[in-house]
N, C-alpha and C. Protein backbone atom coordinates (compact mmCIF):
# COMPACT_ATOMS: atom_id res chain seq x y z
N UNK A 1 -12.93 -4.54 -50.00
CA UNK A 1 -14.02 -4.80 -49.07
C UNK A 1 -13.42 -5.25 -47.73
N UNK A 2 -13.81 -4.75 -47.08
CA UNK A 2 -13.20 -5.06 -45.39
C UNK A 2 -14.47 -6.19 -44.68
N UNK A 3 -13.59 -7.10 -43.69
CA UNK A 3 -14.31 -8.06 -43.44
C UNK A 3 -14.80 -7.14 -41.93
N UNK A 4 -15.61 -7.55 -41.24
CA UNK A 4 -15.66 -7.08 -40.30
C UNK A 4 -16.52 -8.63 -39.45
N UNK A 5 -15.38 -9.06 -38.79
CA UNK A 5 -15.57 -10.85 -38.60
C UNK A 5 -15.91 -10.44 -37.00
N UNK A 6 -17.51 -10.75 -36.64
CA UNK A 6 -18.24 -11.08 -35.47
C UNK A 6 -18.23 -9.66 -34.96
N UNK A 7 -18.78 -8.73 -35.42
CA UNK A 7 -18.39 -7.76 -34.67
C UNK A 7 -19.61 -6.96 -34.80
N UNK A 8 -20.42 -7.50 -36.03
CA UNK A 8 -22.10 -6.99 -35.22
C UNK A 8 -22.48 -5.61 -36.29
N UNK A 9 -22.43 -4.39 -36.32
CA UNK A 9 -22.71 -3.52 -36.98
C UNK A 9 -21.73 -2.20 -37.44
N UNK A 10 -20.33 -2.92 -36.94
CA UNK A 10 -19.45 -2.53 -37.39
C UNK A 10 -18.58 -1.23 -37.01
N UNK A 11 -19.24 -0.89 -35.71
CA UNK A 11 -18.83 0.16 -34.90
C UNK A 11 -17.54 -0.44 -33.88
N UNK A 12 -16.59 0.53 -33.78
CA UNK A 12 -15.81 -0.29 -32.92
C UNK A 12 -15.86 -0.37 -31.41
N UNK A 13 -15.54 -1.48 -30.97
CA UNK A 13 -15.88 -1.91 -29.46
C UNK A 13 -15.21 -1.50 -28.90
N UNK A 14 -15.88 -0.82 -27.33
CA UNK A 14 -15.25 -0.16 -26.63
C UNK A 14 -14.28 -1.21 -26.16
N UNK A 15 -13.18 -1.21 -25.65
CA UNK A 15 -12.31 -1.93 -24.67
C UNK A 15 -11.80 -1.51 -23.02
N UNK A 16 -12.73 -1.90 -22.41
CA UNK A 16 -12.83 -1.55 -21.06
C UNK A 16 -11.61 -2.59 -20.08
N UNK A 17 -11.08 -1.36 -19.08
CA UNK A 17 -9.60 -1.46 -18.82
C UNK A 17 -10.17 -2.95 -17.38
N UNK A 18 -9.42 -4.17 -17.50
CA UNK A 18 -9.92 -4.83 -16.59
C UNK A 18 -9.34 -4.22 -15.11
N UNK A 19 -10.27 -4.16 -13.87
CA UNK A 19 -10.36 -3.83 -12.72
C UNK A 19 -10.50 -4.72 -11.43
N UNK A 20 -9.11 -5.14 -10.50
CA UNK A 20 -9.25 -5.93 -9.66
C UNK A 20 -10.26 -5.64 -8.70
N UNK A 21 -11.50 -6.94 -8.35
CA UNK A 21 -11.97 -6.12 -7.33
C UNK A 21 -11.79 -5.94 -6.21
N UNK A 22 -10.32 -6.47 -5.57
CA UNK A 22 -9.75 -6.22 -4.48
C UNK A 22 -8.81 -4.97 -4.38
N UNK A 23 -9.12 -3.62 -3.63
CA UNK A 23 -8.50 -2.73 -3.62
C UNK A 23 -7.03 -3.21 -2.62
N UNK A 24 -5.62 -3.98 -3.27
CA UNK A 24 -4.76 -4.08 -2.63
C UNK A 24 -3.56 -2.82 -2.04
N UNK A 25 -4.21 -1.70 -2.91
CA UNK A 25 -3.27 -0.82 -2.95
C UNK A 25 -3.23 -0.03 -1.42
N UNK A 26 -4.10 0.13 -0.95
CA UNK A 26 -4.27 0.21 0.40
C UNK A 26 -3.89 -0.54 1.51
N UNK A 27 -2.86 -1.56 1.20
CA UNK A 27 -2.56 -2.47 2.37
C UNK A 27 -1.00 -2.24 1.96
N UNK A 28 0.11 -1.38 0.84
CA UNK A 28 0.65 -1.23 0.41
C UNK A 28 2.05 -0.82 1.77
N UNK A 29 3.00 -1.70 2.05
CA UNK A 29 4.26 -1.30 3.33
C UNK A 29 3.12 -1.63 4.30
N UNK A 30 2.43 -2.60 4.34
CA UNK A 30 1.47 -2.69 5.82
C UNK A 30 1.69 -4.27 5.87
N UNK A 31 1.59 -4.68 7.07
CA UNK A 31 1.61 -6.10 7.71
C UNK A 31 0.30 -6.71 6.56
N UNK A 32 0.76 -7.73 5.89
CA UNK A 32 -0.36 -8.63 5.73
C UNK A 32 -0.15 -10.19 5.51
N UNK A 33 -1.57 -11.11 5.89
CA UNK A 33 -1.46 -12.22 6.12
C UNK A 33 -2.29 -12.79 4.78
N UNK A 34 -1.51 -13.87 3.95
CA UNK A 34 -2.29 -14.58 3.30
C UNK A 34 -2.58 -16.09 2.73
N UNK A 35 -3.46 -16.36 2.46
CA UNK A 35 -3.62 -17.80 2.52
C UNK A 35 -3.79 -18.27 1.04
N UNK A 36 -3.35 -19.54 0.52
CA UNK A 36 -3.39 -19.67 -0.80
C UNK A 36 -4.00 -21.32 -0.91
N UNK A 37 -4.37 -21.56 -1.89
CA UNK A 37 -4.93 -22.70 -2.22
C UNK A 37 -3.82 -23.87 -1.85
N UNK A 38 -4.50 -25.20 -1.29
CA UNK A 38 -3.18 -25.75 -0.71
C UNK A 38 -3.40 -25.83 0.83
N UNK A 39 -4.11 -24.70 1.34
CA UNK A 39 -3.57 -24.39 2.85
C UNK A 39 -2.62 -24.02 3.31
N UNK A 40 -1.14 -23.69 2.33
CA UNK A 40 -0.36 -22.67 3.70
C UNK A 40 -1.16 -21.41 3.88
N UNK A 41 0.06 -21.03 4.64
CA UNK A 41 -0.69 -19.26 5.07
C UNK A 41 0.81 -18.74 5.45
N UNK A 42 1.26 -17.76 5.39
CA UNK A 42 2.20 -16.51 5.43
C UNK A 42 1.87 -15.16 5.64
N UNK A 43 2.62 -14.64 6.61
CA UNK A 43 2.51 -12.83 6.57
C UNK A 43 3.55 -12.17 6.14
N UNK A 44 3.46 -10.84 6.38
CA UNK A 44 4.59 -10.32 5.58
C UNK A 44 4.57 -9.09 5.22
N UNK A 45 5.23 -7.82 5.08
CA UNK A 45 5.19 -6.75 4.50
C UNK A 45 5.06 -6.87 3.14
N UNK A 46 3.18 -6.14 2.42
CA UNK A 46 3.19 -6.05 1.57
C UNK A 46 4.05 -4.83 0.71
N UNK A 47 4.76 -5.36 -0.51
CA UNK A 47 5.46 -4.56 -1.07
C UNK A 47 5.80 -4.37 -2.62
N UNK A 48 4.63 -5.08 -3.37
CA UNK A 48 4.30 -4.93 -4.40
C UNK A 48 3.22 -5.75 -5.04
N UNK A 49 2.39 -5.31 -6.00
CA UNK A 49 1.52 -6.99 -6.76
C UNK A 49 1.46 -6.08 -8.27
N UNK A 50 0.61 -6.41 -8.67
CA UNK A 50 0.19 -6.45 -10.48
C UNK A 50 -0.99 -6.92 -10.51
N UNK A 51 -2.03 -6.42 -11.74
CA UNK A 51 -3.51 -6.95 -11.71
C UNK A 51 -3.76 -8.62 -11.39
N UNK A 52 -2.37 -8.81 -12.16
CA UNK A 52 -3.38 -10.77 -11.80
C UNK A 52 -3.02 -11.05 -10.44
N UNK A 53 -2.82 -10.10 -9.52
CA UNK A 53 -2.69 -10.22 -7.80
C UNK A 53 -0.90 -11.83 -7.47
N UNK A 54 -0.47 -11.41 -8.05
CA UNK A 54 1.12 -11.66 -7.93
C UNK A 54 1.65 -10.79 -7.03
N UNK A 55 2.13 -11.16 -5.75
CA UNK A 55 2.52 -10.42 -4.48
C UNK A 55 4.00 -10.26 -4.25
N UNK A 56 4.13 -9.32 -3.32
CA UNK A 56 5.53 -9.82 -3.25
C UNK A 56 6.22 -9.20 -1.26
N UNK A 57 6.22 -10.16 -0.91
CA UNK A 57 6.33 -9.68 1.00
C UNK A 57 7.74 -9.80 1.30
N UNK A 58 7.51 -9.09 1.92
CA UNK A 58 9.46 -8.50 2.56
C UNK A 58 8.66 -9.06 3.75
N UNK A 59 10.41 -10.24 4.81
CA UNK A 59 10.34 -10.13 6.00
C UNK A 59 9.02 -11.45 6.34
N UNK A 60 8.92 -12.41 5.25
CA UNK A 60 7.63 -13.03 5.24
C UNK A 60 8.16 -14.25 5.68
N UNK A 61 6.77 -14.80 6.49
CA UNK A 61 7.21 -16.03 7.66
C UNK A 61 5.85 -16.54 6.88
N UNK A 62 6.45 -18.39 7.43
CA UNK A 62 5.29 -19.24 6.63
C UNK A 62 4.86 -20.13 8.34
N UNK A 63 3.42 -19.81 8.16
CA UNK A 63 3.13 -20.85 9.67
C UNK A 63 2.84 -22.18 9.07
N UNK A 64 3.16 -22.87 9.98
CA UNK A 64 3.60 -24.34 9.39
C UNK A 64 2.51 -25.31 10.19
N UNK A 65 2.02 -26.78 9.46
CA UNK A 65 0.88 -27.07 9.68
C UNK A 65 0.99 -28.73 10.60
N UNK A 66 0.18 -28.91 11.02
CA UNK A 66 0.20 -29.72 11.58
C UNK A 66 0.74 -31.30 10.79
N UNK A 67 1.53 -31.93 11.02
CA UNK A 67 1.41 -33.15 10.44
C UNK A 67 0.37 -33.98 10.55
N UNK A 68 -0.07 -34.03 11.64
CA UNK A 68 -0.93 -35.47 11.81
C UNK A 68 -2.53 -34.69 11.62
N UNK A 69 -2.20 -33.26 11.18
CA UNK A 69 -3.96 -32.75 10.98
C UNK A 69 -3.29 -31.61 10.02
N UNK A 70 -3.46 -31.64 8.42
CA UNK A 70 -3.07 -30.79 7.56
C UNK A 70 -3.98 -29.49 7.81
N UNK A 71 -4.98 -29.73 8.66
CA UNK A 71 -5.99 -28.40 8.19
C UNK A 71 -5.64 -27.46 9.62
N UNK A 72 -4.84 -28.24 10.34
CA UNK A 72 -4.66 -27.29 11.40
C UNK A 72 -2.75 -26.59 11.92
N UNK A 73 -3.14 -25.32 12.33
CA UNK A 73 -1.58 -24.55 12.12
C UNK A 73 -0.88 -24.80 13.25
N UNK A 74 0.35 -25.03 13.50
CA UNK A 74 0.75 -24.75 14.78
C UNK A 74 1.75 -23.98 14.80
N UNK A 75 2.53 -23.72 16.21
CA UNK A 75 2.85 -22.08 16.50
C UNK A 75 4.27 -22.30 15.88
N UNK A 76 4.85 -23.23 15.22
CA UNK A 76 6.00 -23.07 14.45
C UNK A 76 5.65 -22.17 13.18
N UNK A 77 7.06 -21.93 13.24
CA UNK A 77 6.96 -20.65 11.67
C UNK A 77 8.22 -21.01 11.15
N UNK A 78 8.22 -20.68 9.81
CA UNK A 78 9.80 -20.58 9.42
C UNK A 78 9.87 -19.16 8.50
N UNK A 79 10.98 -18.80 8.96
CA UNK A 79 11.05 -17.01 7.58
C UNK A 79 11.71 -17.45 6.45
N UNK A 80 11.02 -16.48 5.70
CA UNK A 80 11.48 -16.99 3.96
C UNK A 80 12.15 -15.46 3.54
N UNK A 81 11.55 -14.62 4.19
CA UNK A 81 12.38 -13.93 3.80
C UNK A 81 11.42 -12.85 3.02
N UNK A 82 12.93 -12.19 1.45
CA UNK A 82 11.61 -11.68 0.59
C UNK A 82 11.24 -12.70 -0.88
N UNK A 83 9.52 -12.68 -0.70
CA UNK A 83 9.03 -13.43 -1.57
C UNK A 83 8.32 -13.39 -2.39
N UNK A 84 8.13 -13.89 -3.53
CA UNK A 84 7.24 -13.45 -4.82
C UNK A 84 6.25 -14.69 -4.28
N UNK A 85 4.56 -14.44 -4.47
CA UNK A 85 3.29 -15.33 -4.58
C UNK A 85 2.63 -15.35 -5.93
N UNK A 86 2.84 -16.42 -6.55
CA UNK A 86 1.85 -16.53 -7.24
C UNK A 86 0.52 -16.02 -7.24
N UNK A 87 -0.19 -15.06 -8.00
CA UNK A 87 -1.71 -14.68 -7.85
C UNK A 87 -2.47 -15.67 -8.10
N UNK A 88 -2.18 -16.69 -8.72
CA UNK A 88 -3.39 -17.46 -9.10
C UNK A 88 -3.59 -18.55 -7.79
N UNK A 89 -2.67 -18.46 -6.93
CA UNK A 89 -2.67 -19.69 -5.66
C UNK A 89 -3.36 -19.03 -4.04
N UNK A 90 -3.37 -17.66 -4.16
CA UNK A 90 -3.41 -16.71 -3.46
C UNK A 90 -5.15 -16.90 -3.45
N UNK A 91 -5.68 -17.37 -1.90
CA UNK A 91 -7.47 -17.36 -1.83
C UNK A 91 -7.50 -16.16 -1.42
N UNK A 92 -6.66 -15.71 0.07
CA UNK A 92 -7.21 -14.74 1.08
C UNK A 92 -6.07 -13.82 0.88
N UNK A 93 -6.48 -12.47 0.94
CA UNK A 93 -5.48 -11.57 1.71
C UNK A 93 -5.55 -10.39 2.93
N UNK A 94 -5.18 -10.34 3.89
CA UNK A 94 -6.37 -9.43 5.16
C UNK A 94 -4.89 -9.10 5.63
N UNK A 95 -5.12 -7.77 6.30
CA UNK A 95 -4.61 -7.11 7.48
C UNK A 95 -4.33 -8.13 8.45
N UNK A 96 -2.77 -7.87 8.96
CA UNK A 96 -2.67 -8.26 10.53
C UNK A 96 -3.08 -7.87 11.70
N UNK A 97 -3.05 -6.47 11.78
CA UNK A 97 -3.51 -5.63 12.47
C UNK A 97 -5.00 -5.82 12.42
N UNK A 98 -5.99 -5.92 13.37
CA UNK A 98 -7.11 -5.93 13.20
C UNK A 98 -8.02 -7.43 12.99
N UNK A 99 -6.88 -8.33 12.70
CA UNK A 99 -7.34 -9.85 12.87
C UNK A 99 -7.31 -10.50 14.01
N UNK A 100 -8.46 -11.45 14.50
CA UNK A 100 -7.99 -12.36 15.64
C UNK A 100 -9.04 -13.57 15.00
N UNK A 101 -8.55 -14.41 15.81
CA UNK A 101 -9.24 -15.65 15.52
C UNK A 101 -10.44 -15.90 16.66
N UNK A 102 -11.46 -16.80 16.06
CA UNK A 102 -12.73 -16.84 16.86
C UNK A 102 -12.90 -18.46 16.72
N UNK A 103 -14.08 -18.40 17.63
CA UNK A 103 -14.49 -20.12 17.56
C UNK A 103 -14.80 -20.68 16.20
N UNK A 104 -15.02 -21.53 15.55
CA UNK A 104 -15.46 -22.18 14.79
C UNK A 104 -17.50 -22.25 15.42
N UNK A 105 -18.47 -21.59 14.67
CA UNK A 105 -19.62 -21.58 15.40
C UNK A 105 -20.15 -23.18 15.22
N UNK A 106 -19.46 -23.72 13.90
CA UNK A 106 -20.47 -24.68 13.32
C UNK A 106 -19.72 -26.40 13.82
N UNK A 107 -18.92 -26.06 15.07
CA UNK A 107 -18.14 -27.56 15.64
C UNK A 107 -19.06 -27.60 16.85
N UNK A 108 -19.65 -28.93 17.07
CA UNK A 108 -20.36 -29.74 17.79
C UNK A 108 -19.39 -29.50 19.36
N UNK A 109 -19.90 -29.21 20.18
CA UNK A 109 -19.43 -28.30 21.13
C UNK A 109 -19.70 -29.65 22.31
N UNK A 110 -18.79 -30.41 22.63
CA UNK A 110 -18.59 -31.59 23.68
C UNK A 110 -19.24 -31.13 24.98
């Protein structure tokens, strides 16, 4: 007698292939900038990842943050070189090309 433990009526379950929903493959040898839990941020030639979004940037510079204000960047950088990212630390990932920075709408405007 075969057990058939939680599985309902005994048909077998499909197993559907998991799907990132960030299409990274398209930013693939292209400039990109990303930000990870923590607050750094780095760019870098993307040049490889894997589903759990584990990166890896050739040529990658880390912008470095303010001391006396952690949430803000200043124009120092240091290069790291080539680097493996953790996917699970990784919030943002965007194009360089095509980014600029804008006001903050929601700061009380002196």
């Amino acid at each position: 007698m075969s057990e058939n433990k939680g599985k309902g009526d005994g048909a077998p379950q499909e197993q559907k292939k998991k799907q990132s929903i960030l299409d990274v493959q398209k930013f693939l040898d292209k400039q990109i900038r990303v930000k990870f839990s923590g607050g750094r941020e780095c760019s870098g030639v993307l040049k490889g990842f894997d589903p759990l979004l584990n990166i890896v940037l050739d040529n990658c510079i880390e912008y470095l943050r303010d001391p006396d204000d952690p949430y803000k960047l200043t124009e120092d950088t240091r290069g790291l070189g080539l680097v493996v990212c953790r996917g699970t630390a990784v919030v943002l990932i965007c194009p360089v090309d095509g980014m600029e920075a804008i006001a903050n709408p929601f700061v009380q405007q002196d």
